[in-house]
PDB file of N, CA and C in Angstrom:
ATOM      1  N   UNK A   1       8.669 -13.386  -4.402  1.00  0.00           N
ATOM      2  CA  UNK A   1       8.463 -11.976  -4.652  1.00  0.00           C
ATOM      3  C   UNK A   1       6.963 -11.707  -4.657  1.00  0.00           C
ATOM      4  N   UNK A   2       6.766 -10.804  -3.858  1.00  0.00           N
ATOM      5  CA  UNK A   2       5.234 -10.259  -3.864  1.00  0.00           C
ATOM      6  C   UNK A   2       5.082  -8.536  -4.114  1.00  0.00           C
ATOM      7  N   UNK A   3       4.219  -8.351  -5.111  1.00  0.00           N
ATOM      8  CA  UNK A   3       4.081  -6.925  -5.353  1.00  0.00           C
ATOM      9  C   UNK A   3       2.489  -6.314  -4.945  1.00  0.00           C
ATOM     10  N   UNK A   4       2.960  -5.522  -3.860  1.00  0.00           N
ATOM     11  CA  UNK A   4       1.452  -4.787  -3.247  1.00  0.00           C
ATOM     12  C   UNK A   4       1.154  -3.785  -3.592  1.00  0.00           C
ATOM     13  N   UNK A   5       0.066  -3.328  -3.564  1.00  0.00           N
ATOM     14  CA  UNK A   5      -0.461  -1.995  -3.780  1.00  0.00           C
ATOM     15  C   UNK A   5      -1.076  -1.121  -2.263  1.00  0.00           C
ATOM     16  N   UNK A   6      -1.377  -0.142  -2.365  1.00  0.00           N
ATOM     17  CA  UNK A   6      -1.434   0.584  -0.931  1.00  0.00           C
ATOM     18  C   UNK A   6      -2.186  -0.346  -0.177  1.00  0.00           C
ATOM     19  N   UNK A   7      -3.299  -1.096  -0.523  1.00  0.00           N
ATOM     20  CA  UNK A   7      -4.203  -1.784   0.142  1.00  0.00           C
ATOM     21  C   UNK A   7      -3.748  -2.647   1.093  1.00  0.00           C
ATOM     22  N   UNK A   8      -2.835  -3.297   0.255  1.00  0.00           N
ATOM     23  CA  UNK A   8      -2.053  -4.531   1.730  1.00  0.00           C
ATOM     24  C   UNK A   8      -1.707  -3.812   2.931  1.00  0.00           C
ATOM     25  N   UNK A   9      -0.541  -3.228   2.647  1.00  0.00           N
ATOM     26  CA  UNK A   9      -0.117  -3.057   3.806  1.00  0.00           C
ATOM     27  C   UNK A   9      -0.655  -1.824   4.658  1.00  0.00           C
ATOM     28  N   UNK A  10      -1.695  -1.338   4.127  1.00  0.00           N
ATOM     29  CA  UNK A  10      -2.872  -0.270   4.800  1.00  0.00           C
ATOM     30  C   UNK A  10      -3.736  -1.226   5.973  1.00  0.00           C
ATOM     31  N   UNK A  11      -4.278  -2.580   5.000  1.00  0.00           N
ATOM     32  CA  UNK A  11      -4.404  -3.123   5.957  1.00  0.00           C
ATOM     33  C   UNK A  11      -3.334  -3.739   6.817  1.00  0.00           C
ATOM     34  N   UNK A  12      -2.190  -4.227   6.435  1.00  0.00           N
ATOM     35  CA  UNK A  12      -1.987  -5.162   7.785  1.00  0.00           C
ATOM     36  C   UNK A  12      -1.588  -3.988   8.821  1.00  0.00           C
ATOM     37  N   UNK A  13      -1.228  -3.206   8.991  1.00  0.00           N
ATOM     38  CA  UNK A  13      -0.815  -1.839   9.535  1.00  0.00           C
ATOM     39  C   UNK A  13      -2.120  -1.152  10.244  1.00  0.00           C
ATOM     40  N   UNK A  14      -3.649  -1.208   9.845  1.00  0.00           N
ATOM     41  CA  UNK A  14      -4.493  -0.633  10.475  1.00  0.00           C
ATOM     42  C   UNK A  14      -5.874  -1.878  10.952  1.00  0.00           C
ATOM     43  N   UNK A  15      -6.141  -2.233  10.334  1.00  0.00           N
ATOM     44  CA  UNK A  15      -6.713  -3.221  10.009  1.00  0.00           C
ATOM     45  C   UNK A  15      -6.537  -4.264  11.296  1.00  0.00           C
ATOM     46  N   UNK A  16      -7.374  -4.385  12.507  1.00  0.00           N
ATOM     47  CA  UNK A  16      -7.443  -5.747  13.764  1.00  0.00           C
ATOM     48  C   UNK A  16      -8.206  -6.884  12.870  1.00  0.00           C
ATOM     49  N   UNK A  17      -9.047  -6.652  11.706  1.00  0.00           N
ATOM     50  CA  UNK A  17      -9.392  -7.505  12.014  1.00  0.00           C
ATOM     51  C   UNK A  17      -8.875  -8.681  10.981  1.00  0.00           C
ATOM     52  N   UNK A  18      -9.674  -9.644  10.603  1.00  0.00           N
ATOM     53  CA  UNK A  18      -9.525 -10.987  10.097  1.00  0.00           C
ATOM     54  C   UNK A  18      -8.707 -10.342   8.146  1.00  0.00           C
ATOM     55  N   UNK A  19      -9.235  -9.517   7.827  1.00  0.00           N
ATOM     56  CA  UNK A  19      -8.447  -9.031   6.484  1.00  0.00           C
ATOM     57  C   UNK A  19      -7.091  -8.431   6.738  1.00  0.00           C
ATOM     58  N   UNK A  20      -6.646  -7.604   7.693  1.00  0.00           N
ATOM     59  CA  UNK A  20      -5.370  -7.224   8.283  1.00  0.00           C
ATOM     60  C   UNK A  20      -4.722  -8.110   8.537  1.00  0.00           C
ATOM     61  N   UNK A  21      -5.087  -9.402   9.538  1.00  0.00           N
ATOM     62  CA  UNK A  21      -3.795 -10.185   9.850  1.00  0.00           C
ATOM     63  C   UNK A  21      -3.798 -11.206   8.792  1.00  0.00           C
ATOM     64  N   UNK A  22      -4.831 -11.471   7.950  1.00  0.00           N
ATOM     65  CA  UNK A  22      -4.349 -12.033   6.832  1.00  0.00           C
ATOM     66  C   UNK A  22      -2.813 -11.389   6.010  1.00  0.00           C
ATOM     67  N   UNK A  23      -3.402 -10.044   5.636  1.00  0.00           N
ATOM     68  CA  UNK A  23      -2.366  -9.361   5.054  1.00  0.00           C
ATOM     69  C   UNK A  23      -0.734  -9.223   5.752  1.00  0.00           C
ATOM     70  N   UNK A  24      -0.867  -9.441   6.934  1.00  0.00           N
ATOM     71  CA  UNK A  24       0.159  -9.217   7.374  1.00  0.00           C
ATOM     72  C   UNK A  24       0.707 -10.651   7.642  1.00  0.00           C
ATOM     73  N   UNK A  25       0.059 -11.860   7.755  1.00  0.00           N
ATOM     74  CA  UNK A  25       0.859 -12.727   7.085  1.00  0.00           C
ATOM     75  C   UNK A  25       1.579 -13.534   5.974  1.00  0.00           C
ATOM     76  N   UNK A  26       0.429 -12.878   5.133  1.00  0.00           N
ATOM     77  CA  UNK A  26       1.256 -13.089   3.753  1.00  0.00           C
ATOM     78  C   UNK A  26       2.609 -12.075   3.132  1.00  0.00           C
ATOM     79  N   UNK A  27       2.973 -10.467   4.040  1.00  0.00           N
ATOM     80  CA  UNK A  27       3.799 -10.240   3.997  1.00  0.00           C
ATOM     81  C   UNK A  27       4.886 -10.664   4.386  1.00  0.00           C
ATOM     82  N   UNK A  28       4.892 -11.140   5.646  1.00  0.00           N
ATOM     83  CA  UNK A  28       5.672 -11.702   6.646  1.00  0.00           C
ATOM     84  C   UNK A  28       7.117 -12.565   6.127  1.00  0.00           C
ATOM     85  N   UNK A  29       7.978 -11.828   6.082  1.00  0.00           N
ATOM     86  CA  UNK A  29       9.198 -12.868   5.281  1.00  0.00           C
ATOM     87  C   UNK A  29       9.369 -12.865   3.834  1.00  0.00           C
ATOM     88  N   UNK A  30       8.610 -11.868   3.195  1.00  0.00           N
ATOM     89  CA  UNK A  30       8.904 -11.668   1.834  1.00  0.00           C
ATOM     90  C   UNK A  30       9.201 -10.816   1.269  1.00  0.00           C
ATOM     91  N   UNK A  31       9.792 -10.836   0.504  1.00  0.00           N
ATOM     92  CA  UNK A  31      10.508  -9.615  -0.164  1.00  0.00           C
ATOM     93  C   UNK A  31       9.322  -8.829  -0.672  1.00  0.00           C
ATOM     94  N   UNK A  32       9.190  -8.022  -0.627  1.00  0.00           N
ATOM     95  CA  UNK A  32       8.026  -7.463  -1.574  1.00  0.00           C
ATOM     96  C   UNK A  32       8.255  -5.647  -2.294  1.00  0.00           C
ATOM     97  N   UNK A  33       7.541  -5.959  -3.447  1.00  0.00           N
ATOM     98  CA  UNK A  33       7.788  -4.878  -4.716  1.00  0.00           C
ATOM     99  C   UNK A  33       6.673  -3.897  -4.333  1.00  0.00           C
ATOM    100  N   UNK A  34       6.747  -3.213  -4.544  1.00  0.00           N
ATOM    101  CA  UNK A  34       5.313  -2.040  -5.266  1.00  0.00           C
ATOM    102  C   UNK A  34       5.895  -0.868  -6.212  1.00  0.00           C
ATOM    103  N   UNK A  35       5.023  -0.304  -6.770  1.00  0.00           N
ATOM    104  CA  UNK A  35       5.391   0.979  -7.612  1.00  0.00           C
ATOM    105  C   UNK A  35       5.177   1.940  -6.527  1.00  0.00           C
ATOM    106  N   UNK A  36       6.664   2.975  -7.264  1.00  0.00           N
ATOM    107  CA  UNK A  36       6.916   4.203  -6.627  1.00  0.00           C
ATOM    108  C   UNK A  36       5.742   5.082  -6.357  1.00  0.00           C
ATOM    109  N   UNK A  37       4.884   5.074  -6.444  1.00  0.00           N
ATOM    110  CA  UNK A  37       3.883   5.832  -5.772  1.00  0.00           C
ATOM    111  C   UNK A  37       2.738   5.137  -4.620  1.00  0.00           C
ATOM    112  N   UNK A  38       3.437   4.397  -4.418  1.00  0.00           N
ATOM    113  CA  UNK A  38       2.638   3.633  -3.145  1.00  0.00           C
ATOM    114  C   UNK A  38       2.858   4.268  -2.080  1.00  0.00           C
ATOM    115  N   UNK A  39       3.233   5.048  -1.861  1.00  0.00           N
ATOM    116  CA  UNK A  39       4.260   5.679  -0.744  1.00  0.00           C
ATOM    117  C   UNK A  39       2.781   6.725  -0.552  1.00  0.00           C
ATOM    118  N   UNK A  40       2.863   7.549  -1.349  1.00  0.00           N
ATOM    119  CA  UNK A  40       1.459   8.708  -1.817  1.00  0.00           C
ATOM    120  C   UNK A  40       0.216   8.048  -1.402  1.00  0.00           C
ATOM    121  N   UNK A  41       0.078   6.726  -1.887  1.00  0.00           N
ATOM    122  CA  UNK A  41      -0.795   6.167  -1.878  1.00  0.00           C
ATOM    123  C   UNK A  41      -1.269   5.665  -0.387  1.00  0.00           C
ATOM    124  N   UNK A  42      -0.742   5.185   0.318  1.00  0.00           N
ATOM    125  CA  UNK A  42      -0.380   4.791   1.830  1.00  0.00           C
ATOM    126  C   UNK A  42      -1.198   5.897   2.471  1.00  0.00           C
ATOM    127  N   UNK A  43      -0.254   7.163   2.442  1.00  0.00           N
ATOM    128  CA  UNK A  43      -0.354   8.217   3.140  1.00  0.00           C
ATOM    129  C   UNK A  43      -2.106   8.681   2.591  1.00  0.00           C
ATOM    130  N   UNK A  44      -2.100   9.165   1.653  1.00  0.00           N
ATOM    131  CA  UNK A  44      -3.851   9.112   1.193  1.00  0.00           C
ATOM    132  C   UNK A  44      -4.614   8.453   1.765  1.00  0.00           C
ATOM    133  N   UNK A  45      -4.580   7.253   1.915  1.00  0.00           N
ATOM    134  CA  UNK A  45      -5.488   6.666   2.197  1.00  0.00           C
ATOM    135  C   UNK A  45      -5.056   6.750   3.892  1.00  0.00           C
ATOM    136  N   UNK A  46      -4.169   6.839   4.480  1.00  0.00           N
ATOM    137  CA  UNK A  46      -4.080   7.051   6.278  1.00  0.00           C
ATOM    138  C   UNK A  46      -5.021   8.667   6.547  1.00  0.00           C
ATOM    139  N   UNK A  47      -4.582   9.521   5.700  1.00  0.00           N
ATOM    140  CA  UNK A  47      -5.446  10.992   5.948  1.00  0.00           C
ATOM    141  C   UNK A  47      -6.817  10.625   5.963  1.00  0.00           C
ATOM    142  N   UNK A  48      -7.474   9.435   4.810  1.00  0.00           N
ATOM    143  CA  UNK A  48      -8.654   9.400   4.742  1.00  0.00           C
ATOM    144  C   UNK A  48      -9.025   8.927   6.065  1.00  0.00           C
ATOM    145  N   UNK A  49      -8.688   7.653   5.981  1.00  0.00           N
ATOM    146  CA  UNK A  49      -9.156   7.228   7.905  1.00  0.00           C
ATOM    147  C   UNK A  49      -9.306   8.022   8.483  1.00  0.00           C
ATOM    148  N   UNK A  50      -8.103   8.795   8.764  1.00  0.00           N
ATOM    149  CA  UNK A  50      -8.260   9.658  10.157  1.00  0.00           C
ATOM    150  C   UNK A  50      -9.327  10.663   9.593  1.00  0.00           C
ATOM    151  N   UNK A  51      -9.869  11.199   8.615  1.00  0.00           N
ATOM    152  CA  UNK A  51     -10.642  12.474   8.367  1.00  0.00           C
ATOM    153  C   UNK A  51     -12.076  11.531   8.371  1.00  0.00           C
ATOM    154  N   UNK A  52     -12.230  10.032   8.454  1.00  0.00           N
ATOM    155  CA  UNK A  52     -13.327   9.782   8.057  1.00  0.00           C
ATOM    156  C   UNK A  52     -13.839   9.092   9.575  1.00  0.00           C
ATOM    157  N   UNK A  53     -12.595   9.073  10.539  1.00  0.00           N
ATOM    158  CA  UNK A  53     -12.837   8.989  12.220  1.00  0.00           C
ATOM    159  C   UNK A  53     -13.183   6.979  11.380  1.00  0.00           C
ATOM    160  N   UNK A  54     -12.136   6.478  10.998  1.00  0.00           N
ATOM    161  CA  UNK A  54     -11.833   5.410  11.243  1.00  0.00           C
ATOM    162  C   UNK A  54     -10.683   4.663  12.173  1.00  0.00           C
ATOM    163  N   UNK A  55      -9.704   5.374  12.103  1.00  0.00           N
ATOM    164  CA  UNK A  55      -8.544   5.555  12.949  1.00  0.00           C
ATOM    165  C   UNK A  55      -8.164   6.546  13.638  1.00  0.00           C
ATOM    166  N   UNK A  56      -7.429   6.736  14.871  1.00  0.00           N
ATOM    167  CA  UNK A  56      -7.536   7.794  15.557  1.00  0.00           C
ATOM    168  C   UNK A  56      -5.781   8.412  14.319  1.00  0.00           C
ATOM    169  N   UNK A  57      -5.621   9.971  15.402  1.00  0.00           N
ATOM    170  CA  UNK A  57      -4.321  10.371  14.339  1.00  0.00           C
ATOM    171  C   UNK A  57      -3.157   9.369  14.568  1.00  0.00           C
ATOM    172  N   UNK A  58      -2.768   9.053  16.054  1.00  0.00           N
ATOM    173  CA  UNK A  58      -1.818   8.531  16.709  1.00  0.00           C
ATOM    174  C   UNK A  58      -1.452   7.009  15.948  1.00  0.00           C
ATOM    175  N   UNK A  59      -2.404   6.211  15.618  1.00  0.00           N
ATOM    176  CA  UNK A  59      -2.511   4.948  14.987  1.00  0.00           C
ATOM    177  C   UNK A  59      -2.072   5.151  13.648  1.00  0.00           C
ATOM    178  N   UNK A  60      -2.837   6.370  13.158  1.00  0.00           N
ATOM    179  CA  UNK A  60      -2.572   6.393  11.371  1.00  0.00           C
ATOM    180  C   UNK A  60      -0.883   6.944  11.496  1.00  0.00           C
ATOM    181  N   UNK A  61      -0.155   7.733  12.544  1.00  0.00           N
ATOM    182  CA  UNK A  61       0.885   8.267  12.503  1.00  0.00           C
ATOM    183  C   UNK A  61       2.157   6.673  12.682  1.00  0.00           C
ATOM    184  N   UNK A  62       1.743   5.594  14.026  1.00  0.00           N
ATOM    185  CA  UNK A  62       2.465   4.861  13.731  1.00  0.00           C
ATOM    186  C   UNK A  62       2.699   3.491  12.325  1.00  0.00           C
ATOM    187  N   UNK A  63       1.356   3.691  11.804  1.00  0.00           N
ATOM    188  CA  UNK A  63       1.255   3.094  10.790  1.00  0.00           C
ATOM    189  C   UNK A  63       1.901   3.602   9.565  1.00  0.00           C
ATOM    190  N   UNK A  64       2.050   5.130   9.749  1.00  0.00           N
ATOM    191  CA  UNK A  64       3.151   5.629   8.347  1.00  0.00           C
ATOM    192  C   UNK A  64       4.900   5.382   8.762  1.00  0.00           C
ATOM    193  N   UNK A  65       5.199   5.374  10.108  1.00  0.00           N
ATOM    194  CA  UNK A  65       6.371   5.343  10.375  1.00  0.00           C
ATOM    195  C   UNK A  65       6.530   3.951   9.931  1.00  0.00           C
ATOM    196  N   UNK A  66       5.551   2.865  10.650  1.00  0.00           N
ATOM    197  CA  UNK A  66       6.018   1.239  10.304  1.00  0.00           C
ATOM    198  C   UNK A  66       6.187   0.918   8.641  1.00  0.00           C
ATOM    199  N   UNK A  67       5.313   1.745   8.177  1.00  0.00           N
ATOM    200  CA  UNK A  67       5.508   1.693   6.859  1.00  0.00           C
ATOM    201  C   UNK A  67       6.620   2.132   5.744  1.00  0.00           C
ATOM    202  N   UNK A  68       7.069   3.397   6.763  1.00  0.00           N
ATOM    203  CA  UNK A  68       8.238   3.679   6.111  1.00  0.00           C
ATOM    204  C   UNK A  68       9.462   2.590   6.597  1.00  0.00           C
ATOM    205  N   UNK A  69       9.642   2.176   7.484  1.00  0.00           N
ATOM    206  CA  UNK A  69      10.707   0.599   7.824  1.00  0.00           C
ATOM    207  C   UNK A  69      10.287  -0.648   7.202  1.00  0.00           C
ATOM    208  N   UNK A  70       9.599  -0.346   6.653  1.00  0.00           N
ATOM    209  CA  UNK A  70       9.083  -2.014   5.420  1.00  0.00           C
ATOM    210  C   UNK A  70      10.034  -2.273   4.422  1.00  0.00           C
ATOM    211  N   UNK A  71      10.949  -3.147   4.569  1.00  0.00           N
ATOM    212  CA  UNK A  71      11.330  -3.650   3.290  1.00  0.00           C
ATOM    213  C   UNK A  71      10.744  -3.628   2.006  1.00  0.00           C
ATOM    214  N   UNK A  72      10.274  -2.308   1.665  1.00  0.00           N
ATOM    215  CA  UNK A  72       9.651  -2.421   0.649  1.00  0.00           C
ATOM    216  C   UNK A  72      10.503  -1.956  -1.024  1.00  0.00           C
ATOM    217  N   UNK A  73      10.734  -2.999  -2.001  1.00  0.00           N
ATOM    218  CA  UNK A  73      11.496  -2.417  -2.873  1.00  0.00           C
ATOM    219  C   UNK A  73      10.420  -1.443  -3.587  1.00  0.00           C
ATOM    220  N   UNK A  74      10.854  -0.082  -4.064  1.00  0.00           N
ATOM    221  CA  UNK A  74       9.405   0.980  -4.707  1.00  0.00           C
ATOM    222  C   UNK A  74      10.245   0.607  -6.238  1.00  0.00           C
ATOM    223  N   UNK A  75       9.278   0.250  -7.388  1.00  0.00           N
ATOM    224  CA  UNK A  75      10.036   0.288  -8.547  1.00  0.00           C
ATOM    225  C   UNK A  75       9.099   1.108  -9.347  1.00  0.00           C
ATOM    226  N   UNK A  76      10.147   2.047 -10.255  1.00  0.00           N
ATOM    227  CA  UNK A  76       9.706   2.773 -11.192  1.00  0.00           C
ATOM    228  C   UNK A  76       8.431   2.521 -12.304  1.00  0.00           C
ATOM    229  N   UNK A  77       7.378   3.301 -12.078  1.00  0.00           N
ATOM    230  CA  UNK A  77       6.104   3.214 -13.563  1.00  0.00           C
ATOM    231  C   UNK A  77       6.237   3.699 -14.466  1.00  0.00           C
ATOM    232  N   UNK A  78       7.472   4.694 -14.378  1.00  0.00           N
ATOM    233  CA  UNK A  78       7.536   5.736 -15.726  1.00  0.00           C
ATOM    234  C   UNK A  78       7.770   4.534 -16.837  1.00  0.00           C
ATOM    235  N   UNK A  79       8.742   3.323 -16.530  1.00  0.00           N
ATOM    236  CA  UNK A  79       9.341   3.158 -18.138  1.00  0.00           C
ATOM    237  C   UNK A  79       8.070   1.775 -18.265  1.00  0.00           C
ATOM    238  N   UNK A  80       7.218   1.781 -17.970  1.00  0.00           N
ATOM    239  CA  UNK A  80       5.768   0.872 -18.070  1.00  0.00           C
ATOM    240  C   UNK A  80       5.172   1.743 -18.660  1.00  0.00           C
ATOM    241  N   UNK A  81       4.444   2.818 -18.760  1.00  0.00           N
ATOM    242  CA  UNK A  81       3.719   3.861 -19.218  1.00  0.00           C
ATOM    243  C   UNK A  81       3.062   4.014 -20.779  1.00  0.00           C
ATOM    244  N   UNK A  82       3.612   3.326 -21.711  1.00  0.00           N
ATOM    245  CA  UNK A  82       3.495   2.873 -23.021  1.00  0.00           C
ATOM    246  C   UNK A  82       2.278   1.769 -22.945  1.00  0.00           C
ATOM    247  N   UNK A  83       2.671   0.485 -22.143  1.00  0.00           N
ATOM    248  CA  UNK A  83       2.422  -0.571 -21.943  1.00  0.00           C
ATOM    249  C   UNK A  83       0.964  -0.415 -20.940  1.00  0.00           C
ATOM    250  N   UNK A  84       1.524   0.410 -20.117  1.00  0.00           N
ATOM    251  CA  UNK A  84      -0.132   0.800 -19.494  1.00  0.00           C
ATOM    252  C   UNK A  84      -0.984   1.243 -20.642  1.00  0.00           C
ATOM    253  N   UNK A  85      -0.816   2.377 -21.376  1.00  0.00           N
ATOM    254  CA  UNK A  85      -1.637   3.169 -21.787  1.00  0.00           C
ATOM    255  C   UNK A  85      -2.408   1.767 -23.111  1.00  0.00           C
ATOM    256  N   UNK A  86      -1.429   1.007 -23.751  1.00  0.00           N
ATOM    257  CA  UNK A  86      -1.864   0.114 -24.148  1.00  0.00           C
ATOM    258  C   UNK A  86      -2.849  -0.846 -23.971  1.00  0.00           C
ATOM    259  N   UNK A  87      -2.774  -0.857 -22.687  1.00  0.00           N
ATOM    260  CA  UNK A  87      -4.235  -2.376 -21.846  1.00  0.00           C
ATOM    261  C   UNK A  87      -4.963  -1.182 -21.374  1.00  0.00           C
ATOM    262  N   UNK A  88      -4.849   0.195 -21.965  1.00  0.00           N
ATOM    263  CA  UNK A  88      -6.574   1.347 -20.959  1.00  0.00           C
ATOM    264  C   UNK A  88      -7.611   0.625 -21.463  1.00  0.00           C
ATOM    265  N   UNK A  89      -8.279  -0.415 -22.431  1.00  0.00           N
ATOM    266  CA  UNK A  89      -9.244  -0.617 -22.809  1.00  0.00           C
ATOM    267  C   UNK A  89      -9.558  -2.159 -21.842  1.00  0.00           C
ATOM    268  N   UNK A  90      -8.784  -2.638 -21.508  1.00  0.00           N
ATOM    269  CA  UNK A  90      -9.114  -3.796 -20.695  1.00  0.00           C
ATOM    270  C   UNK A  90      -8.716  -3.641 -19.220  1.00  0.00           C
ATOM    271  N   UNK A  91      -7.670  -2.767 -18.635  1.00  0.00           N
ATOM    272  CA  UNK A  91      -7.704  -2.378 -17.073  1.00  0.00           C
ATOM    273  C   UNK A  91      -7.555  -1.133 -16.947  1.00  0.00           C
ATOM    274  N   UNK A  92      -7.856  -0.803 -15.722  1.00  0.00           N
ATOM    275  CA  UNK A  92      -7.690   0.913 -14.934  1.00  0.00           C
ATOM    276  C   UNK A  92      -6.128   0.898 -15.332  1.00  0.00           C
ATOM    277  N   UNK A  93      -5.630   2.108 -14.825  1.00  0.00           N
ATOM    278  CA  UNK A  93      -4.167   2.398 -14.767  1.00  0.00           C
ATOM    279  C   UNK A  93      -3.475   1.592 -13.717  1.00  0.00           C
ATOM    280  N   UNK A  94      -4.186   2.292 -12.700  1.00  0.00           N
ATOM    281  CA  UNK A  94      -3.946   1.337 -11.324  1.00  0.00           C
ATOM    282  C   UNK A  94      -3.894  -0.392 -11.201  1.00  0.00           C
TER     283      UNK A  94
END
């Protein structure tokens, strides 16, 4: 079980170079988790590319479709939310 955050699979999805196909082999064959707002998160960060003329639109567009066919299980943050707010003094939320 592997749990990602938008970053992975932003890169293995946009990303030619040596940090992308890393990422995309350590997905490769695994089940993998993230929290339900990775989805938001994905897409944010694809608008940024394209608005920041890192990716063209066409690339950031097949990279949200591949992303939406990812075996990706999304699991709920709401019932964590206690437990977050608990560690705010030692990590971000995120």
């Amino acid at each position: 079980m592997i749990v990602v955050d938008a970053s992975v699979p932003v890169h293995a999805l946009t990303n030619k170079e040596e940090l992308g196909k890393k990422a995309k082999e350590r997905m490769a064959g695994q089940r993998l988790y993230a929290p339900d707002v990775v989805s938001l998160e994905v897409t944010h960060t694809l608008r940024n590319l394209v608005l920041g003329k890192k990716i063209v639109l066409g690339d950031a567009e097949l990279a949200r479709q591949t992303f939406g066919a990812l075996l990706l299980e999304r699991v709920p943050h709401w019932p964590y939310m206690g437990r977050i707010w608990e560690l705010r003094d030692n990590y971000s939320v995120y």
